[in-house]
PDB file of N, CA and C in Angstrom:
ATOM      1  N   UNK A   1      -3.765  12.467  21.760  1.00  0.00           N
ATOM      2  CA  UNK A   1      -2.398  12.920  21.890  1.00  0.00           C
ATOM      3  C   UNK A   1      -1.792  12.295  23.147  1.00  0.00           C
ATOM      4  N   UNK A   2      -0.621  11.731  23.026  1.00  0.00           N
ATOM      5  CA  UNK A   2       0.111  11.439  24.391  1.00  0.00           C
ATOM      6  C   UNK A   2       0.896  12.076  24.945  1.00  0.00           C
ATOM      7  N   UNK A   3       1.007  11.962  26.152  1.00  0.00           N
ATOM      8  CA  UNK A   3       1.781  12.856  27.159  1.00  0.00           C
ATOM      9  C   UNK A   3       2.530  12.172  27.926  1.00  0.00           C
ATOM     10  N   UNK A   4       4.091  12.774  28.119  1.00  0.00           N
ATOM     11  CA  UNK A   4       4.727  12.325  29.054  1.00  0.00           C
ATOM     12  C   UNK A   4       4.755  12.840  30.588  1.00  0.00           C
ATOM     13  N   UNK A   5       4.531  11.444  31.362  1.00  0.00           N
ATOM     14  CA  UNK A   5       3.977  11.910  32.886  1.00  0.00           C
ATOM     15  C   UNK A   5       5.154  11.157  33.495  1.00  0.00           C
ATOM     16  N   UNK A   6       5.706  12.120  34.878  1.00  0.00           N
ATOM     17  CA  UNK A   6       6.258  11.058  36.159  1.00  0.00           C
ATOM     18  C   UNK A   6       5.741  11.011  37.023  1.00  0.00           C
ATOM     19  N   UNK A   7       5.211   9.783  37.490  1.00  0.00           N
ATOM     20  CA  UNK A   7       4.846   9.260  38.322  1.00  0.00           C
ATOM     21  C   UNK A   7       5.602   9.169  39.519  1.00  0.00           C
ATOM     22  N   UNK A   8       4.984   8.970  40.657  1.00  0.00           N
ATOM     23  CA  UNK A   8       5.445   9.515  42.237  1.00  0.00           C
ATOM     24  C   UNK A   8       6.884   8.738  42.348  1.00  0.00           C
ATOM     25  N   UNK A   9       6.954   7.585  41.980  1.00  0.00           N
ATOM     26  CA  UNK A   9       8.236   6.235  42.202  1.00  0.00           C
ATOM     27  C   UNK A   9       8.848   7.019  41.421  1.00  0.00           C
ATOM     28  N   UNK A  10       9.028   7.813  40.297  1.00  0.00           N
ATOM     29  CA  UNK A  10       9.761   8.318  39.459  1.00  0.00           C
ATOM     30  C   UNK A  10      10.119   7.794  38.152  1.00  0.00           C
ATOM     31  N   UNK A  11       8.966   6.818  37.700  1.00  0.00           N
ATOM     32  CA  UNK A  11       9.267   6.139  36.777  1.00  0.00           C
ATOM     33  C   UNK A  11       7.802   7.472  35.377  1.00  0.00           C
ATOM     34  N   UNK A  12       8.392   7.113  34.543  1.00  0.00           N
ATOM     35  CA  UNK A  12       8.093   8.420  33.187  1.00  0.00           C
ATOM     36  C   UNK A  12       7.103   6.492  32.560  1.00  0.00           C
ATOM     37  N   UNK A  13       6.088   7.964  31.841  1.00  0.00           N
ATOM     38  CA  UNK A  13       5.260   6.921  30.833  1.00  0.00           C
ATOM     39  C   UNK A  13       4.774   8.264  29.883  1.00  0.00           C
ATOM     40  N   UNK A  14       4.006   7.644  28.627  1.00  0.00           N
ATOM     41  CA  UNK A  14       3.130   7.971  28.004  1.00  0.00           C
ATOM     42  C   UNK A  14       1.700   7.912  28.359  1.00  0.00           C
ATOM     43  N   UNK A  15       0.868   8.677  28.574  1.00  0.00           N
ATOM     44  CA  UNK A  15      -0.646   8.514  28.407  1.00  0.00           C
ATOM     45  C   UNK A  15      -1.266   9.466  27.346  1.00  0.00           C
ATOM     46  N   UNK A  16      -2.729   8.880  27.102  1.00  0.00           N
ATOM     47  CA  UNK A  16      -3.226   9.833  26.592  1.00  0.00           C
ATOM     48  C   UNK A  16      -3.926  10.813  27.705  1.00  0.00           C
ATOM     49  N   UNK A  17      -4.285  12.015  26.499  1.00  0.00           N
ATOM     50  CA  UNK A  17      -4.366  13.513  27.039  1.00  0.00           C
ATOM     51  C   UNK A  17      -5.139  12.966  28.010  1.00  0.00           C
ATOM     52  N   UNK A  18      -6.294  12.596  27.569  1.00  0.00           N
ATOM     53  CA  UNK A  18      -7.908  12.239  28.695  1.00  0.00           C
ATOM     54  C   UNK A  18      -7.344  11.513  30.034  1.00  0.00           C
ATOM     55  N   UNK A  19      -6.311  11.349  29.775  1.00  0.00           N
ATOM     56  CA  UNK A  19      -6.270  10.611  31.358  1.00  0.00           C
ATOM     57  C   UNK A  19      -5.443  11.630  32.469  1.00  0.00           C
ATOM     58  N   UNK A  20      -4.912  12.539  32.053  1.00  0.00           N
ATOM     59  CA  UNK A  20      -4.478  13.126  33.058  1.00  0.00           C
ATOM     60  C   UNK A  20      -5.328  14.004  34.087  1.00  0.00           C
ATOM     61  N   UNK A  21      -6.348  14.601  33.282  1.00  0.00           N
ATOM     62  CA  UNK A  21      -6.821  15.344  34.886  1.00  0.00           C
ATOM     63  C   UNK A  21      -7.418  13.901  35.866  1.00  0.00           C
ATOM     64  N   UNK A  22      -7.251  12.600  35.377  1.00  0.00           N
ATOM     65  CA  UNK A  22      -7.721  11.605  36.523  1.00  0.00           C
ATOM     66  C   UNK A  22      -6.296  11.505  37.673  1.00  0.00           C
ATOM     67  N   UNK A  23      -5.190  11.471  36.737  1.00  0.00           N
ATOM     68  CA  UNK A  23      -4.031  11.733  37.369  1.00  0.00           C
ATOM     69  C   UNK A  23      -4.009  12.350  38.677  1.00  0.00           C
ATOM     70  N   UNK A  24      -3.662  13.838  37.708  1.00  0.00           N
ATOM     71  CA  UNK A  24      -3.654  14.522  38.629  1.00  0.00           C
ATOM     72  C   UNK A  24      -4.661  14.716  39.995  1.00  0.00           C
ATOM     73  N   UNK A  25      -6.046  14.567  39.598  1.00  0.00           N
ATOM     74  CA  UNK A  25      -6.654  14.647  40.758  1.00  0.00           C
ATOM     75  C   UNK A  25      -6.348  13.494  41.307  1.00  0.00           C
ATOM     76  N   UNK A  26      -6.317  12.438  41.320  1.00  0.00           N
ATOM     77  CA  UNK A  26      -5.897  11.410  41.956  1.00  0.00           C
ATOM     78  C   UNK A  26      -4.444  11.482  42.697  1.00  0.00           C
ATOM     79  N   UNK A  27      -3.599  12.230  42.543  1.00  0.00           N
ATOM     80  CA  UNK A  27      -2.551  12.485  43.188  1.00  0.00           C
ATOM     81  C   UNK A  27      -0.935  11.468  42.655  1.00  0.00           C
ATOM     82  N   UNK A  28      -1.313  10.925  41.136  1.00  0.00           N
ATOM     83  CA  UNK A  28      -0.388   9.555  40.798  1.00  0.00           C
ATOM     84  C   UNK A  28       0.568  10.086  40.382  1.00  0.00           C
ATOM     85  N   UNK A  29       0.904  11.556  40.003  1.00  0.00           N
ATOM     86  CA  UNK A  29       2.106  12.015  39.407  1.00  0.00           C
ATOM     87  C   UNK A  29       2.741  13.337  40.264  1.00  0.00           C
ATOM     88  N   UNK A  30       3.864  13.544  39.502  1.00  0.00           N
ATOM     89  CA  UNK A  30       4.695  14.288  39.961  1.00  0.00           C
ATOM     90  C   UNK A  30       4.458  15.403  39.150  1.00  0.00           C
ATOM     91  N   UNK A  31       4.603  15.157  37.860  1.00  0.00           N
ATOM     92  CA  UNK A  31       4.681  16.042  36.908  1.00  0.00           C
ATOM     93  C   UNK A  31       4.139  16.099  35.493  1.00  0.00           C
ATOM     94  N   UNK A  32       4.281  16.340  34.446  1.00  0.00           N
ATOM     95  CA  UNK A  32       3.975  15.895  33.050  1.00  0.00           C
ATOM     96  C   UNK A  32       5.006  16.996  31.859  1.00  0.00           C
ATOM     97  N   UNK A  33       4.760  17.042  30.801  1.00  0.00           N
ATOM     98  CA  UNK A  33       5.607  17.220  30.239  1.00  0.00           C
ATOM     99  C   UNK A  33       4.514  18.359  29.268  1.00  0.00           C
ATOM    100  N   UNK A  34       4.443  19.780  29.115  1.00  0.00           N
ATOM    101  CA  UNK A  34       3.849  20.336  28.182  1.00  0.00           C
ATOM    102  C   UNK A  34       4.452  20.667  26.969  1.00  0.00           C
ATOM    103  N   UNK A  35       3.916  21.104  25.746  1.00  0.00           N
ATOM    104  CA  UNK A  35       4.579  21.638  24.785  1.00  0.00           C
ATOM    105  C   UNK A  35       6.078  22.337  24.799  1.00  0.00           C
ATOM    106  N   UNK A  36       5.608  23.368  26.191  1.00  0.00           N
ATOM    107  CA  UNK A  36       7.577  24.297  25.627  1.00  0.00           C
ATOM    108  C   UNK A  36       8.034  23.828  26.955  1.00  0.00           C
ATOM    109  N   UNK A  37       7.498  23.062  28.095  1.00  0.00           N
ATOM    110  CA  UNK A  37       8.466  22.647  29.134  1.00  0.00           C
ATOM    111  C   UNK A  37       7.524  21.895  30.541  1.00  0.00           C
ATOM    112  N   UNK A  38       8.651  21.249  31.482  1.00  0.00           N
ATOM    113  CA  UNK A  38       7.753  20.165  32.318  1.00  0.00           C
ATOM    114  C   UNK A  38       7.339  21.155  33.541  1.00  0.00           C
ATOM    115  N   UNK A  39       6.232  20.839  33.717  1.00  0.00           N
ATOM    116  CA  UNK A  39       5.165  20.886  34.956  1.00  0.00           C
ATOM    117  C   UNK A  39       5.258  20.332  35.827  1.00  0.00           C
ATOM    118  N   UNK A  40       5.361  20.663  37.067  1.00  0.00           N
ATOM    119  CA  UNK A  40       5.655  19.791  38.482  1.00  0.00           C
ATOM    120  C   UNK A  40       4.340  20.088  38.923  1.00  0.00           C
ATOM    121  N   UNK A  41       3.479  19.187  39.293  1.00  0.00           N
ATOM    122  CA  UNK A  41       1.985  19.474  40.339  1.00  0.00           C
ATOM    123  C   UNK A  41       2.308  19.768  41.527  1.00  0.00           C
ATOM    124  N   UNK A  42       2.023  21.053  41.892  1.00  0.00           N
ATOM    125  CA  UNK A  42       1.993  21.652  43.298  1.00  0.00           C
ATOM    126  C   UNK A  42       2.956  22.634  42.939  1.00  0.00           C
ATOM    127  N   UNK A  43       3.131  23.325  41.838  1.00  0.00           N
ATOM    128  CA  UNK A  43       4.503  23.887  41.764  1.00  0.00           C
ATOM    129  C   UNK A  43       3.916  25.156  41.108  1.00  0.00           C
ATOM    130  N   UNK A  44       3.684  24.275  39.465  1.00  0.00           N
ATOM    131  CA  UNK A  44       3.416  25.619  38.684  1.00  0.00           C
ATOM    132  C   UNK A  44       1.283  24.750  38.573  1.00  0.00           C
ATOM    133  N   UNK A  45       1.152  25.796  37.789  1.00  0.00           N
ATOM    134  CA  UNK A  45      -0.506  26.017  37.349  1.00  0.00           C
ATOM    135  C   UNK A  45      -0.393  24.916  36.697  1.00  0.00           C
ATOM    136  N   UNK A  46      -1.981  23.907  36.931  1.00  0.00           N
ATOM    137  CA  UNK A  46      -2.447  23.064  36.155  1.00  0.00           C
ATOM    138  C   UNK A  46      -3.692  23.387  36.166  1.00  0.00           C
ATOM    139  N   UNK A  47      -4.297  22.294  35.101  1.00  0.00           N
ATOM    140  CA  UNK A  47      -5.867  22.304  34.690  1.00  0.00           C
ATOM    141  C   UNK A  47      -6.559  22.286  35.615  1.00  0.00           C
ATOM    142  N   UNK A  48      -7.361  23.303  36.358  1.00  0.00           N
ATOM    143  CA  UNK A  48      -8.664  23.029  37.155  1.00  0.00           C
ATOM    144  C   UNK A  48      -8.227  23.459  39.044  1.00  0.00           C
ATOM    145  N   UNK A  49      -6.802  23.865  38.724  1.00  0.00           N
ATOM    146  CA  UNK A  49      -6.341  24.379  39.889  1.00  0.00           C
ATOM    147  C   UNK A  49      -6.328  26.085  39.669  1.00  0.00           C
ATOM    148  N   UNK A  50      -7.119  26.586  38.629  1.00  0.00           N
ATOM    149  CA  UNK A  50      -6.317  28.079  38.793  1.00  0.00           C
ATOM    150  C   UNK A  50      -7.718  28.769  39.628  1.00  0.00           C
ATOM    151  N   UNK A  51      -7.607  30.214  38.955  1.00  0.00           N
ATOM    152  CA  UNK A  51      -8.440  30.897  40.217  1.00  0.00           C
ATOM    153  C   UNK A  51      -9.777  30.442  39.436  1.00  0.00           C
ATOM    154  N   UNK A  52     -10.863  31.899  40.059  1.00  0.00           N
ATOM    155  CA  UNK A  52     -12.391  31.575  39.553  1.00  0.00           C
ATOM    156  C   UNK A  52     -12.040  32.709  38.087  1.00  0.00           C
ATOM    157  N   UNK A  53     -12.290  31.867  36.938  1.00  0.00           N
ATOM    158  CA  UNK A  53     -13.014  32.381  35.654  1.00  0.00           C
ATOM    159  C   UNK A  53     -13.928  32.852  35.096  1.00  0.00           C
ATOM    160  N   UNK A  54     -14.645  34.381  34.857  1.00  0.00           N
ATOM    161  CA  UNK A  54     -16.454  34.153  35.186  1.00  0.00           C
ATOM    162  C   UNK A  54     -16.464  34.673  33.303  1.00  0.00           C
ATOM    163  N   UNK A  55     -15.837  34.433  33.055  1.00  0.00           N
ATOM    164  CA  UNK A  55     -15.597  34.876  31.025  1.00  0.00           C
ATOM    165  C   UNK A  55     -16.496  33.724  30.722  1.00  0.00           C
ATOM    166  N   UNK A  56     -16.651  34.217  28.947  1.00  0.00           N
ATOM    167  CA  UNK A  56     -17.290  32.869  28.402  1.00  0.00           C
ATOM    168  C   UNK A  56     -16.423  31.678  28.260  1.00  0.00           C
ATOM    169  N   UNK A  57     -16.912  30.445  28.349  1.00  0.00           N
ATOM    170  CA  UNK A  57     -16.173  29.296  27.758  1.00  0.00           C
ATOM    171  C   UNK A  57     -15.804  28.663  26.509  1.00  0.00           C
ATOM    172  N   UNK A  58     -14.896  29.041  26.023  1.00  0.00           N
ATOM    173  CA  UNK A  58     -14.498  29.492  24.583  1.00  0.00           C
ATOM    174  C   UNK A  58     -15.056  28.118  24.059  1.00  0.00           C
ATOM    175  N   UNK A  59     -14.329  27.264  24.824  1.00  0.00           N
ATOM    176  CA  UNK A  59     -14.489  25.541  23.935  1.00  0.00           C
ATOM    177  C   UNK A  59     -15.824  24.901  24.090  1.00  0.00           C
ATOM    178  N   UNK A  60     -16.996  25.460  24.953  1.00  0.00           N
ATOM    179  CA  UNK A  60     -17.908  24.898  24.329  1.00  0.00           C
ATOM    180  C   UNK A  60     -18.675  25.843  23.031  1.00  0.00           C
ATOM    181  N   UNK A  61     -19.429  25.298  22.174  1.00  0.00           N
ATOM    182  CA  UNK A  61     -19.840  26.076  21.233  1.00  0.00           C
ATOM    183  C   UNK A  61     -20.848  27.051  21.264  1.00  0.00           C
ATOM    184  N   UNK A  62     -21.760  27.510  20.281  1.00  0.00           N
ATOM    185  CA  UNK A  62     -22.470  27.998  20.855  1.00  0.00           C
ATOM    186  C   UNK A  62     -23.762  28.021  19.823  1.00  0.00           C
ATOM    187  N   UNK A  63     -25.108  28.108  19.914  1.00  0.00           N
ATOM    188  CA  UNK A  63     -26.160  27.543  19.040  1.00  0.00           C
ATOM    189  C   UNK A  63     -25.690  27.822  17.476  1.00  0.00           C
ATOM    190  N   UNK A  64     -24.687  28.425  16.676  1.00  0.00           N
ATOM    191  CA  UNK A  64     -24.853  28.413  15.705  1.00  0.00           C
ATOM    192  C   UNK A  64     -23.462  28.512  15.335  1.00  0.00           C
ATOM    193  N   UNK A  65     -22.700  28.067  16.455  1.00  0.00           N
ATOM    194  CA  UNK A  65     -21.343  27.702  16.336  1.00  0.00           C
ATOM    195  C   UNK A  65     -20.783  25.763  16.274  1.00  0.00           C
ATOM    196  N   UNK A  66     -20.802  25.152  15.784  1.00  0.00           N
ATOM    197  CA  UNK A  66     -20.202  23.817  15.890  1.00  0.00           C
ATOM    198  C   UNK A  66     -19.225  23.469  16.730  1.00  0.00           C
ATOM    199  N   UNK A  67     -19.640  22.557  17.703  1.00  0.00           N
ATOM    200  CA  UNK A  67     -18.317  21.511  18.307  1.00  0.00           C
ATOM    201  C   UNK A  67     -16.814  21.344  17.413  1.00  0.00           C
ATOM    202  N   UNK A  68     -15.903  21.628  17.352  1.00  0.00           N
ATOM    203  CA  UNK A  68     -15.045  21.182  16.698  1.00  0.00           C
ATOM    204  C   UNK A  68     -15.037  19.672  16.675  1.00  0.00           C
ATOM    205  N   UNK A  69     -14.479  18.818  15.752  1.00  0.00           N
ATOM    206  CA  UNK A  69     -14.545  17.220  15.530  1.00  0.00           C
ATOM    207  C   UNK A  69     -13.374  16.955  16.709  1.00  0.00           C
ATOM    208  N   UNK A  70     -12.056  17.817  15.951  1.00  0.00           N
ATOM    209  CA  UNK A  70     -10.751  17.345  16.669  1.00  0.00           C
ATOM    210  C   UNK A  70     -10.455  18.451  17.852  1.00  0.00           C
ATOM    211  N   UNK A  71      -9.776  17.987  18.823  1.00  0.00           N
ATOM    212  CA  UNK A  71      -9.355  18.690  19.710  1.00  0.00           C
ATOM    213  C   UNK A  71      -7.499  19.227  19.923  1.00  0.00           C
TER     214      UNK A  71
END
């Protein structure tokens, strides 16, 4: 799936999904664009910035549950 990202100069692209948490941790954007509206980094919640989670992890599977193919 692609995503629309702005980058720090302020110039907008497409990437795919997999590349943004390199993004973001890398510090190359400003923002990105989600389903119902845009995300500014440092602003609102992103992937891998929220608090500590101690629940199960839904998306990996589990011995008699299957990986999904698609994501």
């Amino acid at each position: 799936m692609m995503i629309l990202v702005r980058y720090l100069d302020g110039t907008y692209d497409m990437v795919m999904n997999y590349h943004l948490d390199e993004l973001i941790k890398n510090k190359r954007i400003m923002g990105f664009e989600r389903s119902n509206r845009w995300v500014t980094i440092g602003l609102d919640p992103v992937r891998g910035s929220g608090g500590i989670y101690s629940g199960q992890d839904r998306r990996l599977g589990t011995e008699n549950e299957p990986l999904p193919l698609f994501s």
